[in-house]
Protein backbone atom coordinates (compact mmCIF):
# COMPACT_ATOMS: atom_id res chain seq x y z
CA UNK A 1 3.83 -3.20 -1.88
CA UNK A 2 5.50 -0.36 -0.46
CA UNK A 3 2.96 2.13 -0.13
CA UNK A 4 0.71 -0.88 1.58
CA UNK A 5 3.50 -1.58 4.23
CA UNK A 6 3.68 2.41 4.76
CA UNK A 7 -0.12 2.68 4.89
CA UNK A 8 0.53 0.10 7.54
CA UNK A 9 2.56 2.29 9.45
CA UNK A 10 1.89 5.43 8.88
CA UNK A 11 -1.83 5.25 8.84
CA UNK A 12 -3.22 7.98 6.20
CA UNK A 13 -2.61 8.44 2.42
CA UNK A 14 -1.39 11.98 2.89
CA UNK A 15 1.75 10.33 5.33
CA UNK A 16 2.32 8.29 2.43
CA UNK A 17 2.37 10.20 -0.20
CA UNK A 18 4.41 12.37 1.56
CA UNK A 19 7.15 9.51 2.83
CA UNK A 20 7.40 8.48 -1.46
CA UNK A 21 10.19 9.75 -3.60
CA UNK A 22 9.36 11.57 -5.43
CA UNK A 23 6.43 12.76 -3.26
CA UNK A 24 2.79 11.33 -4.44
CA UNK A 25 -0.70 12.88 -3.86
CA UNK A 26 -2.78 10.84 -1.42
CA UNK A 27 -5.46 10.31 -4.04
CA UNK A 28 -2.56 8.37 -5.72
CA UNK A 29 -1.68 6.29 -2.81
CA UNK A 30 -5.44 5.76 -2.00
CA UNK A 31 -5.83 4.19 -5.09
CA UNK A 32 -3.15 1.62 -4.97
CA UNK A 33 -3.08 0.83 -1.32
CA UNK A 34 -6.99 0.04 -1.98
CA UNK A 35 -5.88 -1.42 -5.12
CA UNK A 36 -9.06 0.03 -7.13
CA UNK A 37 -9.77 -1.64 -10.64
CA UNK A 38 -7.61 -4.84 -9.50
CA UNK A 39 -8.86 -8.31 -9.80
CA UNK A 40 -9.80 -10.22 -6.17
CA UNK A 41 -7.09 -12.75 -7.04
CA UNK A 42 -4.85 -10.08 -7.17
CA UNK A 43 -5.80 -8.16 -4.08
CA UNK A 44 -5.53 -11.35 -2.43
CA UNK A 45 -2.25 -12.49 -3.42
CA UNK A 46 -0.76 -9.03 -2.90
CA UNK A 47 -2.20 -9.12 0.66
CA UNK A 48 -1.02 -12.27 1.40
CA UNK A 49 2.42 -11.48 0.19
CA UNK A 50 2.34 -8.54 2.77
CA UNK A 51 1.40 -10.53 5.90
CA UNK A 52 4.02 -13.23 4.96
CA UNK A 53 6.86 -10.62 4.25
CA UNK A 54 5.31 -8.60 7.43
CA UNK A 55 5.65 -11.86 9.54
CA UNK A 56 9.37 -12.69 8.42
CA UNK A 57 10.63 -9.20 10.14
């Protein structure tokens, strides 16, 4: 969830990967932000999750 709200922000893997602690490559945060390998129901819950939490701030 976090590197999706930084993707967000920041707007490149690299700016992520570089914001993480400990640091992560931006291959790494490609493949979770895109969530690669993860069911639909999954991405879908995750992304809803995000607007709702997004909306709350």
């Amino acid at each position: 969830m976090e590197m999706q709200r930084l993707y967000r922000v920041l707007g490149t893997f690299a700016a992520v990967g570089r914001a993480m602690n400990p640091p992560r490559s931006a291959s790494t945060v490609s493949k979770y932000v895109q969530m690669k390998d993860v069911p639909r129901n999954i991405r879908i819950a995750v992304e809803n999750l995000s607007r709702e939490l997004e909306d709350k701030k």
